[in-house]
PDB file of N, CA and C in Angstrom:
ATOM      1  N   UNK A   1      99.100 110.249 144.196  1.00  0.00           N
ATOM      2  CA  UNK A   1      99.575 110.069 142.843  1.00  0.00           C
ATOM      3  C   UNK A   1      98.356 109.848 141.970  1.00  0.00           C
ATOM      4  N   UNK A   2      98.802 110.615 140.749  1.00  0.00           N
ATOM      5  CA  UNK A   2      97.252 110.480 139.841  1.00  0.00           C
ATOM      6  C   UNK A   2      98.048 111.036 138.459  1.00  0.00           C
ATOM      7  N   UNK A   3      96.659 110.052 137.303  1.00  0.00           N
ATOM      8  CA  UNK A   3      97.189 110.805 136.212  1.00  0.00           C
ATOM      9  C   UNK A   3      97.160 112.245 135.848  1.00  0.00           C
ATOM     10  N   UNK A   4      96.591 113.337 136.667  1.00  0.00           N
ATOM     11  CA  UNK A   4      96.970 114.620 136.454  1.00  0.00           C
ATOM     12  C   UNK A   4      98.278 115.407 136.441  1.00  0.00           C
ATOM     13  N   UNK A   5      99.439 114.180 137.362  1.00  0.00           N
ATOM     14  CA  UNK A   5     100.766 114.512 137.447  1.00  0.00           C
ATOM     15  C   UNK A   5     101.439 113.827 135.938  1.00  0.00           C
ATOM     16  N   UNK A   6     100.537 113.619 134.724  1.00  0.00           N
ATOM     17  CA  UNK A   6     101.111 112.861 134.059  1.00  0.00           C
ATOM     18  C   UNK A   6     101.743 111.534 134.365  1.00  0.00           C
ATOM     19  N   UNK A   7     101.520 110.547 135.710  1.00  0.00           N
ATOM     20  CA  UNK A   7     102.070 109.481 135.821  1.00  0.00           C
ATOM     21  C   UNK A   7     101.158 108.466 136.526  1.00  0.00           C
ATOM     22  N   UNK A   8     101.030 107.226 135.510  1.00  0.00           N
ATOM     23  CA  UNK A   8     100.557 106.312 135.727  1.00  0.00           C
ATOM     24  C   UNK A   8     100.870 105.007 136.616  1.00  0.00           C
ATOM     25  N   UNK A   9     100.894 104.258 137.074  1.00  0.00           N
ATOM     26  CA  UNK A   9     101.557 103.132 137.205  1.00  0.00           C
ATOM     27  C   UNK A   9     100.646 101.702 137.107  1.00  0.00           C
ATOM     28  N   UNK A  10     101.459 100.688 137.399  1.00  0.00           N
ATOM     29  CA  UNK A  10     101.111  99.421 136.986  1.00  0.00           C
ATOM     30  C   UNK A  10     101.385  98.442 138.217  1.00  0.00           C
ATOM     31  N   UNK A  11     100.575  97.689 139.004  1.00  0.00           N
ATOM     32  CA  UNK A  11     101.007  97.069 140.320  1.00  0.00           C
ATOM     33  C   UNK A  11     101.172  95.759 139.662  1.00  0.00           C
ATOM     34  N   UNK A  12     101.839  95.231 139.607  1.00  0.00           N
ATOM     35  CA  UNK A  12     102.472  92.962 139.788  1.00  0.00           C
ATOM     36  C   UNK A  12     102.426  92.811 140.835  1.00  0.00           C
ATOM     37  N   UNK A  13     101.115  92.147 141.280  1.00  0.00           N
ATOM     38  CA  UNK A  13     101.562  91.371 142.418  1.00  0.00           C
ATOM     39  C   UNK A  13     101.899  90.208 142.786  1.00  0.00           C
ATOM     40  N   UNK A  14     102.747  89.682 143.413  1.00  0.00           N
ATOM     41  CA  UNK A  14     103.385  88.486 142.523  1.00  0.00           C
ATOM     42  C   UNK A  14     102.909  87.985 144.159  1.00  0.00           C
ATOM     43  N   UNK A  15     101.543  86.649 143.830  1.00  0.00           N
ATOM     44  CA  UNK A  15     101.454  86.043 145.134  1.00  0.00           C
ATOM     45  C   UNK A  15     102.254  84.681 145.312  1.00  0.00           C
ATOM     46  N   UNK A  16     102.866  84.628 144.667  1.00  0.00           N
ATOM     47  CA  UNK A  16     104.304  83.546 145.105  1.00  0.00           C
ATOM     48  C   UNK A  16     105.353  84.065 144.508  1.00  0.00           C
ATOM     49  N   UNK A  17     106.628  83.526 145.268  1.00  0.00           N
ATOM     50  CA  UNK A  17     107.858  83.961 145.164  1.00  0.00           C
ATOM     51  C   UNK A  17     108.466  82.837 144.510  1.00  0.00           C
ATOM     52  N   UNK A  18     108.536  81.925 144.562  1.00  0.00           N
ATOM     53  CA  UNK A  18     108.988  80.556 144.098  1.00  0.00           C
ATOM     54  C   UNK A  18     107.993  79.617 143.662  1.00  0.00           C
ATOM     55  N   UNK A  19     107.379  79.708 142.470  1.00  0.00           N
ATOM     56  CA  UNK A  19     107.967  80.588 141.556  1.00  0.00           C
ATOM     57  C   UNK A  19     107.603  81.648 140.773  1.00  0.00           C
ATOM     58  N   UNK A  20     108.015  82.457 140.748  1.00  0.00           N
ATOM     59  CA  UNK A  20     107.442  83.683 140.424  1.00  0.00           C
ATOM     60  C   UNK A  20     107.352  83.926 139.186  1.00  0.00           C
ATOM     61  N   UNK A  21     106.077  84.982 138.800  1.00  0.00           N
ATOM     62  CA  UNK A  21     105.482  84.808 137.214  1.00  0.00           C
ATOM     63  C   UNK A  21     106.540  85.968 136.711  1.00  0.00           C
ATOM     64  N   UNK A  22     107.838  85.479 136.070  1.00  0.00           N
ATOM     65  CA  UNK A  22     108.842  85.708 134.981  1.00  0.00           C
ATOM     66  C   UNK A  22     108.017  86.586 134.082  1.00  0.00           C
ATOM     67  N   UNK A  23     107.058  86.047 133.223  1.00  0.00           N
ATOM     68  CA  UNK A  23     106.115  86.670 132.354  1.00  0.00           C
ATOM     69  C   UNK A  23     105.199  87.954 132.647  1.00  0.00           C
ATOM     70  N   UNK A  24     105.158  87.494 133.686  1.00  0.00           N
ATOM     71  CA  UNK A  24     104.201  88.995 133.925  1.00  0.00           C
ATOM     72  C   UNK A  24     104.993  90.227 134.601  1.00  0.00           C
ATOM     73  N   UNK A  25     106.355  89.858 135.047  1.00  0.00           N
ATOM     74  CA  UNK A  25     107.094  90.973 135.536  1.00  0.00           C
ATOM     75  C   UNK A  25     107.465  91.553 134.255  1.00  0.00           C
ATOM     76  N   UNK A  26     108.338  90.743 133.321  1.00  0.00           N
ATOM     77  CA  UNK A  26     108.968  91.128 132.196  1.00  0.00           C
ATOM     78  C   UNK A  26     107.666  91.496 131.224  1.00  0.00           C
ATOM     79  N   UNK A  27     106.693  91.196 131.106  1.00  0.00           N
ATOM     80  CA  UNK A  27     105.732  91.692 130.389  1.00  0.00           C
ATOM     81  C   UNK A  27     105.443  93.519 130.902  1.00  0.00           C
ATOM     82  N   UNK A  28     105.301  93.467 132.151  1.00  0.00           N
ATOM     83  CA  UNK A  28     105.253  94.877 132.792  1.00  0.00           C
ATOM     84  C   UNK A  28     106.206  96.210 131.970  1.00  0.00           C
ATOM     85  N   UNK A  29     107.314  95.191 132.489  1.00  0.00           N
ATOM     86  CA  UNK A  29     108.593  96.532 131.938  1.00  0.00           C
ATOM     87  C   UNK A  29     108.420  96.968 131.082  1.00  0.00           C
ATOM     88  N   UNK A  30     108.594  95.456 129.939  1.00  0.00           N
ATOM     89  CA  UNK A  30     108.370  96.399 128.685  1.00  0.00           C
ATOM     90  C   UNK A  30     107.276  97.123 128.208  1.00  0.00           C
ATOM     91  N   UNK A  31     106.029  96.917 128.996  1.00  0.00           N
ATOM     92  CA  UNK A  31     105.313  97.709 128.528  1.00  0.00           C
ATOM     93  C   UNK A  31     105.264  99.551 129.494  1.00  0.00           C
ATOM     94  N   UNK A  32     105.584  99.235 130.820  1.00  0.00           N
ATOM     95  CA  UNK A  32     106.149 100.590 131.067  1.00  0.00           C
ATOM     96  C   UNK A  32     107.123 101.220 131.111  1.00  0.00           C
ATOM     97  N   UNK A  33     108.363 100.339 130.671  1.00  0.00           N
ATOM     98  CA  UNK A  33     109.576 100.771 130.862  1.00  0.00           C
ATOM     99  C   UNK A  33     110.328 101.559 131.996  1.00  0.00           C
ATOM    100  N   UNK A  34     109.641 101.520 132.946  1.00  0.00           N
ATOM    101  CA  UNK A  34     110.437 102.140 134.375  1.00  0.00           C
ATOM    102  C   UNK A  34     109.822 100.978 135.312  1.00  0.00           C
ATOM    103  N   UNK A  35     110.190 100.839 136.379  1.00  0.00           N
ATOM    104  CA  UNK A  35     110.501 100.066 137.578  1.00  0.00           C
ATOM    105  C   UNK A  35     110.304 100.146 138.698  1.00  0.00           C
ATOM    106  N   UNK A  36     109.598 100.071 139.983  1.00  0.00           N
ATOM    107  CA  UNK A  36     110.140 100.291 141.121  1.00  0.00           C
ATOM    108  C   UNK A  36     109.669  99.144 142.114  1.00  0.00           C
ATOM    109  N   UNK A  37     109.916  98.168 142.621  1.00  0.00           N
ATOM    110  CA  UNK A  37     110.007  97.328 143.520  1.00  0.00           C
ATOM    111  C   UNK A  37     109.735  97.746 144.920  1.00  0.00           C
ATOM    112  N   UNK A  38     108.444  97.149 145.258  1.00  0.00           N
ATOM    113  CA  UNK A  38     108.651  96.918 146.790  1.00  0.00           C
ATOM    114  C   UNK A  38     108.293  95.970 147.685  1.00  0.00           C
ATOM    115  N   UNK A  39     109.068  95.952 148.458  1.00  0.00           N
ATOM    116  CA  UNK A  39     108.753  95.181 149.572  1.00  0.00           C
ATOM    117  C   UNK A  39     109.836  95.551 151.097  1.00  0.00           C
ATOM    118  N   UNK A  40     108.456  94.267 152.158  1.00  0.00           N
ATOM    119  CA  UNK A  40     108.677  94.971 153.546  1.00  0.00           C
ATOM    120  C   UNK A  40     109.485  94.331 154.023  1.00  0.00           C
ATOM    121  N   UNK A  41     110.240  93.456 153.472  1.00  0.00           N
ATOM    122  CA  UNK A  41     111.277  92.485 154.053  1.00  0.00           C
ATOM    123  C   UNK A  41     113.040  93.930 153.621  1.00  0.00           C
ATOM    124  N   UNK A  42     113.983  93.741 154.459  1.00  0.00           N
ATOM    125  CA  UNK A  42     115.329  95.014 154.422  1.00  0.00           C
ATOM    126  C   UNK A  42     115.530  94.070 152.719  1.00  0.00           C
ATOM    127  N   UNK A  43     116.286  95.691 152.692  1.00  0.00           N
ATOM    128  CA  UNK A  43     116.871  95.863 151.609  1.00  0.00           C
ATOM    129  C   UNK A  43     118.234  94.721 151.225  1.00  0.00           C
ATOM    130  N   UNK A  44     118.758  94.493 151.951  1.00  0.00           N
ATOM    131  CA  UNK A  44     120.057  92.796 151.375  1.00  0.00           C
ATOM    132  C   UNK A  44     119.297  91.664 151.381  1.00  0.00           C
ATOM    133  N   UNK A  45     119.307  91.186 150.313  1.00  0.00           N
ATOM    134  CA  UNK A  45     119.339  89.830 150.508  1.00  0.00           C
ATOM    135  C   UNK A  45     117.283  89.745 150.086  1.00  0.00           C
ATOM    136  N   UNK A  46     116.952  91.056 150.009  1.00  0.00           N
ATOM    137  CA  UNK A  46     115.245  90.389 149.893  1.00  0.00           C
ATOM    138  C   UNK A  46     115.127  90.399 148.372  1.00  0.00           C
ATOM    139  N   UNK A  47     113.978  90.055 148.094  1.00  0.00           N
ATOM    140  CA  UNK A  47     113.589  89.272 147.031  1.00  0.00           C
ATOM    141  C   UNK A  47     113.435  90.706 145.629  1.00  0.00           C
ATOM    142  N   UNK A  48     113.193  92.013 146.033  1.00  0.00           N
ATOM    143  CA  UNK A  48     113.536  93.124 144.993  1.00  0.00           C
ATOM    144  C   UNK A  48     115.306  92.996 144.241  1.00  0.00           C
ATOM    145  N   UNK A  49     116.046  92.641 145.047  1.00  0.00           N
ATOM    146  CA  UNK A  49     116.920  92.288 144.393  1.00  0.00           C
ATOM    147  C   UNK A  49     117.297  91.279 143.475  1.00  0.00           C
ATOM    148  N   UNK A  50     116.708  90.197 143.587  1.00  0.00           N
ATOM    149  CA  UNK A  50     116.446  89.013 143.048  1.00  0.00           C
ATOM    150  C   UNK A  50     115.893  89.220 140.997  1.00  0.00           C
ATOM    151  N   UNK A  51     114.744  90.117 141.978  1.00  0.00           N
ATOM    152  CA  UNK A  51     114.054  90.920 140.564  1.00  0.00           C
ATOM    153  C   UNK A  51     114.840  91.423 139.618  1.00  0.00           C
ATOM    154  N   UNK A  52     115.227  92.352 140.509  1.00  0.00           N
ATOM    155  CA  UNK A  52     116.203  93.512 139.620  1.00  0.00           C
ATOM    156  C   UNK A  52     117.329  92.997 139.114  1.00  0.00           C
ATOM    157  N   UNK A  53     117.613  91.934 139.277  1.00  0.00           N
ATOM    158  CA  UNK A  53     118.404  90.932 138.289  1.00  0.00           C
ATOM    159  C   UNK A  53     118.059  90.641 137.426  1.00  0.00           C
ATOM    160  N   UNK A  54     116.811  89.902 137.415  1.00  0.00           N
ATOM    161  CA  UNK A  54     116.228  89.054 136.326  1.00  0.00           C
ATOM    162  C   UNK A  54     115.798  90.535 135.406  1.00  0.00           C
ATOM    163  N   UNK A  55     115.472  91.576 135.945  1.00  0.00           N
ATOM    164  CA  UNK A  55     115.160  92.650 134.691  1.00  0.00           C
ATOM    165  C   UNK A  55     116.258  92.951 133.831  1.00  0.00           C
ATOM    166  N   UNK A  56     117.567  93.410 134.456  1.00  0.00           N
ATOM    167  CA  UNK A  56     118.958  93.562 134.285  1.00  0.00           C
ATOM    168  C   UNK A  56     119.276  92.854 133.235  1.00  0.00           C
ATOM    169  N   UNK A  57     119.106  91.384 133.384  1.00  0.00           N
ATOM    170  CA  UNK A  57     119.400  90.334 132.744  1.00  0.00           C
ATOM    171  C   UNK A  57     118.266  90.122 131.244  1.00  0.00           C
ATOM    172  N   UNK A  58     117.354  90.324 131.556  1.00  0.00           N
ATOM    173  CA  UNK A  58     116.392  89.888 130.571  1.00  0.00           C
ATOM    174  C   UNK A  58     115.301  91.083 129.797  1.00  0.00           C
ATOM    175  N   UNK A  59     115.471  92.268 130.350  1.00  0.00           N
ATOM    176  CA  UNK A  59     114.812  93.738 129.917  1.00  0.00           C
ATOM    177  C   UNK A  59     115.407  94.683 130.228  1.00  0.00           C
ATOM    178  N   UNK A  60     116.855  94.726 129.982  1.00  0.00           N
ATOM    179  CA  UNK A  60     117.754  96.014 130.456  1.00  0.00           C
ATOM    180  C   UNK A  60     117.223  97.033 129.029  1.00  0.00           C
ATOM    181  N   UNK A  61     117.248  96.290 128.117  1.00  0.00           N
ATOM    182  CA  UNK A  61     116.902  97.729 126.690  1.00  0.00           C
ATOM    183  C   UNK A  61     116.024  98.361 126.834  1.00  0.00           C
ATOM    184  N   UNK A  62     114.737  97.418 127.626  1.00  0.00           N
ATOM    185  CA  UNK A  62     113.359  98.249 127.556  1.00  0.00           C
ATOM    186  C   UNK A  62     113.385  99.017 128.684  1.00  0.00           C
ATOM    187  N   UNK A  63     114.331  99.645 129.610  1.00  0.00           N
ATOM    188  CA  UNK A  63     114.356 100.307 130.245  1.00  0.00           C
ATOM    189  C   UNK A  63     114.543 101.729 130.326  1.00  0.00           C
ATOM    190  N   UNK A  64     113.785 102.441 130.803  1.00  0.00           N
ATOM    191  CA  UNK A  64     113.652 104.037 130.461  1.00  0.00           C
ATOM    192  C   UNK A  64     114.611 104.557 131.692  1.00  0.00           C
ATOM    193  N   UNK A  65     114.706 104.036 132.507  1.00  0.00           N
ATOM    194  CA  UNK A  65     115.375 104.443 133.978  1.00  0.00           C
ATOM    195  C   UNK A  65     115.829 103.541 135.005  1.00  0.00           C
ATOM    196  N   UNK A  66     117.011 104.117 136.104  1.00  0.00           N
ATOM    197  CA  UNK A  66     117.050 102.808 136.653  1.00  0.00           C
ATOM    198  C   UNK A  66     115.782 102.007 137.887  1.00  0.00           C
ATOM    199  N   UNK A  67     116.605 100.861 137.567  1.00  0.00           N
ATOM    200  CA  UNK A  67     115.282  99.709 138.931  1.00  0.00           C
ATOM    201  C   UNK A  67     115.857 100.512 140.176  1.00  0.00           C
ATOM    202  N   UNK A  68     114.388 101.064 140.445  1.00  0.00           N
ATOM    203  CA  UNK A  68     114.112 101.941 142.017  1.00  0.00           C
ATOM    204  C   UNK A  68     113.476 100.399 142.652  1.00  0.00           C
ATOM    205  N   UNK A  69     114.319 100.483 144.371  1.00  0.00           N
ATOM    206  CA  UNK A  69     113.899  99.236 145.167  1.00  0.00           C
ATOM    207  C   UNK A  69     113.267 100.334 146.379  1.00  0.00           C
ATOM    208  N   UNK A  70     112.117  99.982 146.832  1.00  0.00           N
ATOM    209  CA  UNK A  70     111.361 100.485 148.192  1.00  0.00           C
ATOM    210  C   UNK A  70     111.652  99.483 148.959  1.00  0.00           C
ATOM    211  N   UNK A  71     112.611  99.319 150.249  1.00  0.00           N
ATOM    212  CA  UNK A  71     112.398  98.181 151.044  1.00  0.00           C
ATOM    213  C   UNK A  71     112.353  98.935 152.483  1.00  0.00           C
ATOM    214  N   UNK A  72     112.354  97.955 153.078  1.00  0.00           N
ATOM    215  CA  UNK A  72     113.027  98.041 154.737  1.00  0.00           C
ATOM    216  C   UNK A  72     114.321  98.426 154.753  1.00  0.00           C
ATOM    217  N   UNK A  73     114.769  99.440 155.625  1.00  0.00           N
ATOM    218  CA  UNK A  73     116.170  99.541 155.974  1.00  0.00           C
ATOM    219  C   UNK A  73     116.852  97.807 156.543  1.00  0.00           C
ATOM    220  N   UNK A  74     118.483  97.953 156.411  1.00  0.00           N
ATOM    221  CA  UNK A  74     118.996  96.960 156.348  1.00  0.00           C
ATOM    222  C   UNK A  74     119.500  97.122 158.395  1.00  0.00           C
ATOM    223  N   UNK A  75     118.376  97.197 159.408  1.00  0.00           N
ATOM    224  CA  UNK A  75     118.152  97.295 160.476  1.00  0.00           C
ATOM    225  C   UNK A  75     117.481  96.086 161.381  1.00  0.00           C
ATOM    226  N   UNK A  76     117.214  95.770 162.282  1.00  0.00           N
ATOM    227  CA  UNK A  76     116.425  94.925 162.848  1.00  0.00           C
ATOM    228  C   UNK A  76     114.821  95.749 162.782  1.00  0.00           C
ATOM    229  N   UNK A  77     114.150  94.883 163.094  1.00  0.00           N
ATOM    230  CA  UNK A  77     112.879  95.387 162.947  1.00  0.00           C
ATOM    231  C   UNK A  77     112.061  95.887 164.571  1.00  0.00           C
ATOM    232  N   UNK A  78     111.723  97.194 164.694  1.00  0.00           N
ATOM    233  CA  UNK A  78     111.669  98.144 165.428  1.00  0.00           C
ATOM    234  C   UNK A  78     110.299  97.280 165.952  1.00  0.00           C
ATOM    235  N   UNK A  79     110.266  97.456 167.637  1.00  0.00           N
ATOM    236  CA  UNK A  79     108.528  97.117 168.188  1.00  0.00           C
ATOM    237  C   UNK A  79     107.662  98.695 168.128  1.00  0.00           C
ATOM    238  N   UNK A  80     108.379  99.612 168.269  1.00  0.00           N
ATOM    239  CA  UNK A  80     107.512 101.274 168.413  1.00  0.00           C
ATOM    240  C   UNK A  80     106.908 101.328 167.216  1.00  0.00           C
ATOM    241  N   UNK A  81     105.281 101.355 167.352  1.00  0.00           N
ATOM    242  CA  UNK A  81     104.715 102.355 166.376  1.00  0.00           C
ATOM    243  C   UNK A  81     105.135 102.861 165.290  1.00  0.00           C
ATOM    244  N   UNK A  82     105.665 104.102 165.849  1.00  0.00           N
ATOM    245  CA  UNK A  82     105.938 105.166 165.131  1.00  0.00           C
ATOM    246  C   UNK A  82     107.232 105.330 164.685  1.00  0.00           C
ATOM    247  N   UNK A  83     108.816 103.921 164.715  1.00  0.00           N
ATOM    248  CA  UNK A  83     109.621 103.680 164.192  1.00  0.00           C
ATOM    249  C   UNK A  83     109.309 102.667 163.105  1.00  0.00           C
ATOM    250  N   UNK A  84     108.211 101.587 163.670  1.00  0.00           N
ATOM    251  CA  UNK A  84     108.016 100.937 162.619  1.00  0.00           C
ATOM    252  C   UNK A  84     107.617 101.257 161.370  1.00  0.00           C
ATOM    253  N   UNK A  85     106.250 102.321 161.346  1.00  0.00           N
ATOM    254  CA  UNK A  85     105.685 103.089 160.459  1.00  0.00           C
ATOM    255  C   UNK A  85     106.987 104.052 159.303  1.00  0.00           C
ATOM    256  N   UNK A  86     108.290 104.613 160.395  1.00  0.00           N
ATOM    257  CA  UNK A  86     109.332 104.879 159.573  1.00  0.00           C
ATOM    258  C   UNK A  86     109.826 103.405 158.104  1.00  0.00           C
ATOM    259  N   UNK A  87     110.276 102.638 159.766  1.00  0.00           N
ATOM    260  CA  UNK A  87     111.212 101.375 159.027  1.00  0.00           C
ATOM    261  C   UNK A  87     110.019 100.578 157.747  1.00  0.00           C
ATOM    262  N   UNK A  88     109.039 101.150 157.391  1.00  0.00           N
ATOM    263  CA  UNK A  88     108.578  99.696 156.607  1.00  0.00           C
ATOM    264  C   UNK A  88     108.052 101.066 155.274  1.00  0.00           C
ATOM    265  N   UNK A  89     107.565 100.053 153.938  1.00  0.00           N
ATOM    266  CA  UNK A  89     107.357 101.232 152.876  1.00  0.00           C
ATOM    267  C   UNK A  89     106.459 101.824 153.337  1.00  0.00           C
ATOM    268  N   UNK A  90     106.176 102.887 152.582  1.00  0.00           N
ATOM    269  CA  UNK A  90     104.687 103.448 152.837  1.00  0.00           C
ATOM    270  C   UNK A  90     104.575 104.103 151.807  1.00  0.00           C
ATOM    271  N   UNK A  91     102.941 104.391 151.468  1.00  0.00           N
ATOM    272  CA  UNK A  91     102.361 105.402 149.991  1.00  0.00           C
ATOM    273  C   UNK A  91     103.414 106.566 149.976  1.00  0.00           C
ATOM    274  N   UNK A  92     103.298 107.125 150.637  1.00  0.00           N
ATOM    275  CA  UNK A  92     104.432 108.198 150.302  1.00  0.00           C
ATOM    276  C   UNK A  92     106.229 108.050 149.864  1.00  0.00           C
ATOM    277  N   UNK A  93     106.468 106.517 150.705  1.00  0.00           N
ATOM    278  CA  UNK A  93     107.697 106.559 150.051  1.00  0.00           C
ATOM    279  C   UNK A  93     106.960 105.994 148.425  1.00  0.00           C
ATOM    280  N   UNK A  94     106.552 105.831 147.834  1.00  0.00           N
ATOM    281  CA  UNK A  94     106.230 105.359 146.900  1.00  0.00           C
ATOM    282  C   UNK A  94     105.892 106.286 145.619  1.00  0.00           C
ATOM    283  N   UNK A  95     105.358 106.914 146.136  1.00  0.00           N
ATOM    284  CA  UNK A  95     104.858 108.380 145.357  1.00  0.00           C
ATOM    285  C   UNK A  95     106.439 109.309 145.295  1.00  0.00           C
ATOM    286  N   UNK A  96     106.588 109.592 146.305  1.00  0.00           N
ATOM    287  CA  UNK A  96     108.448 109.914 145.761  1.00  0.00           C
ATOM    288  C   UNK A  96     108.969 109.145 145.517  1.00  0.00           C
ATOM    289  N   UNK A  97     109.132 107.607 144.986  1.00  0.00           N
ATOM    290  CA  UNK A  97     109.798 107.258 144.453  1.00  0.00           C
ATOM    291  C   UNK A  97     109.778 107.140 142.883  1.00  0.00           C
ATOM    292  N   UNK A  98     108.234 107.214 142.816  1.00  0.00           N
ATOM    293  CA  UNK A  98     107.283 107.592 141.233  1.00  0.00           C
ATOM    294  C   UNK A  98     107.431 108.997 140.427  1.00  0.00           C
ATOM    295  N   UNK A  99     107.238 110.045 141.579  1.00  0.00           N
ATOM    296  CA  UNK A  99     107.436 111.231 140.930  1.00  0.00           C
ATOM    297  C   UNK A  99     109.187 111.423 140.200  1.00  0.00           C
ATOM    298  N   UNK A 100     110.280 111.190 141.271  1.00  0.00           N
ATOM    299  CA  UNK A 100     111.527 111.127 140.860  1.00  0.00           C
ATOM    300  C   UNK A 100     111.699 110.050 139.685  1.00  0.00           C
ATOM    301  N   UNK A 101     111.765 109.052 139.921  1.00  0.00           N
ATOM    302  CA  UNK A 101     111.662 107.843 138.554  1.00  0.00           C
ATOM    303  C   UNK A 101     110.945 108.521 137.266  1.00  0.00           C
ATOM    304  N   UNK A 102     109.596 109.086 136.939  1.00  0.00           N
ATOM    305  CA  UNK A 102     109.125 109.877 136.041  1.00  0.00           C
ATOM    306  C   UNK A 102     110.626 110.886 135.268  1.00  0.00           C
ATOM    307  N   UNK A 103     111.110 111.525 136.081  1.00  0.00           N
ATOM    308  CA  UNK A 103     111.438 112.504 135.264  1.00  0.00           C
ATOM    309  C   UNK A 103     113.003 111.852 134.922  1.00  0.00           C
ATOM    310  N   UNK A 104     113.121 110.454 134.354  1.00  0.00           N
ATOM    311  CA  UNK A 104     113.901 110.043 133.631  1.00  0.00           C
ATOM    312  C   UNK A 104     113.760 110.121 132.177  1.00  0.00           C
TER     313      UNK A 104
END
C-alpha cells in the first residue's frame, strides 16, 4: 500500500486499553474519515468492537464509510504455523481491507 494507489493511512496505536486515548481515536476519524480496526485477539467480544462503538456513538457524521474490524476469527487459536499465520491479521489482510474501504 502506497500513496500512488491514491491511499493514505493513519496508525493509533493505542498502548493501553483501559484507558484508552478517546482523543486521539476520535481525533483520527475526523480527520480521515474512514476506519479500520485491528487486532489479534477473535472478533466477539475484543476490544475493535468496543471502539466501533465509541465511533458510532461519538463520530458517526464524520464518517465516509463503514468501521472495517481486522480480527482473529471467532475460533480457538491454532498451534500450526501455517494456520496460525491464516487465523491472525496480516499486511495483506489490511491492504484489502484499505483498498475496498477507499472506494467508499
Amino acid at each position: 500500500m502506497n500513496e500512488k494507489e491514491g491511499i493514505s493511512l493513519e496508525v493509533v496505536d493505542l498502548r493501553t486499553l483501559l484507558p484508552y486515548d478517546e482523543e486521539a481515536v476520535l481525533g483520527s476519524v475526523r480527520k480521515c474519515n474512514k476506519v479500520i480496526l485491528l487486532h489479534e485477539d477473535t472478533r466477539t467480544g475484543g476490544m475493535a468492537g468496543e471502539l466501533a462503538a465509541l465511533i458510532a456513538e461519538r463520530a458517526f457524521e464524520d464518517l465516509d464509510g463503514p468501521i472495517v474490524r481486522i480480527t482473529a476469527p471467532d475460533t480457538p487459536v491454532p498451534f500450526s504455523p501455517p494456520l496460525e499465520e491464516y487465523f491472525l491479521p496480516s499486511p495483506r489482510k489490511v491492504m484489502e481491507a484499505a483498498r475496498k474501504l477507499a472506494k467508499y
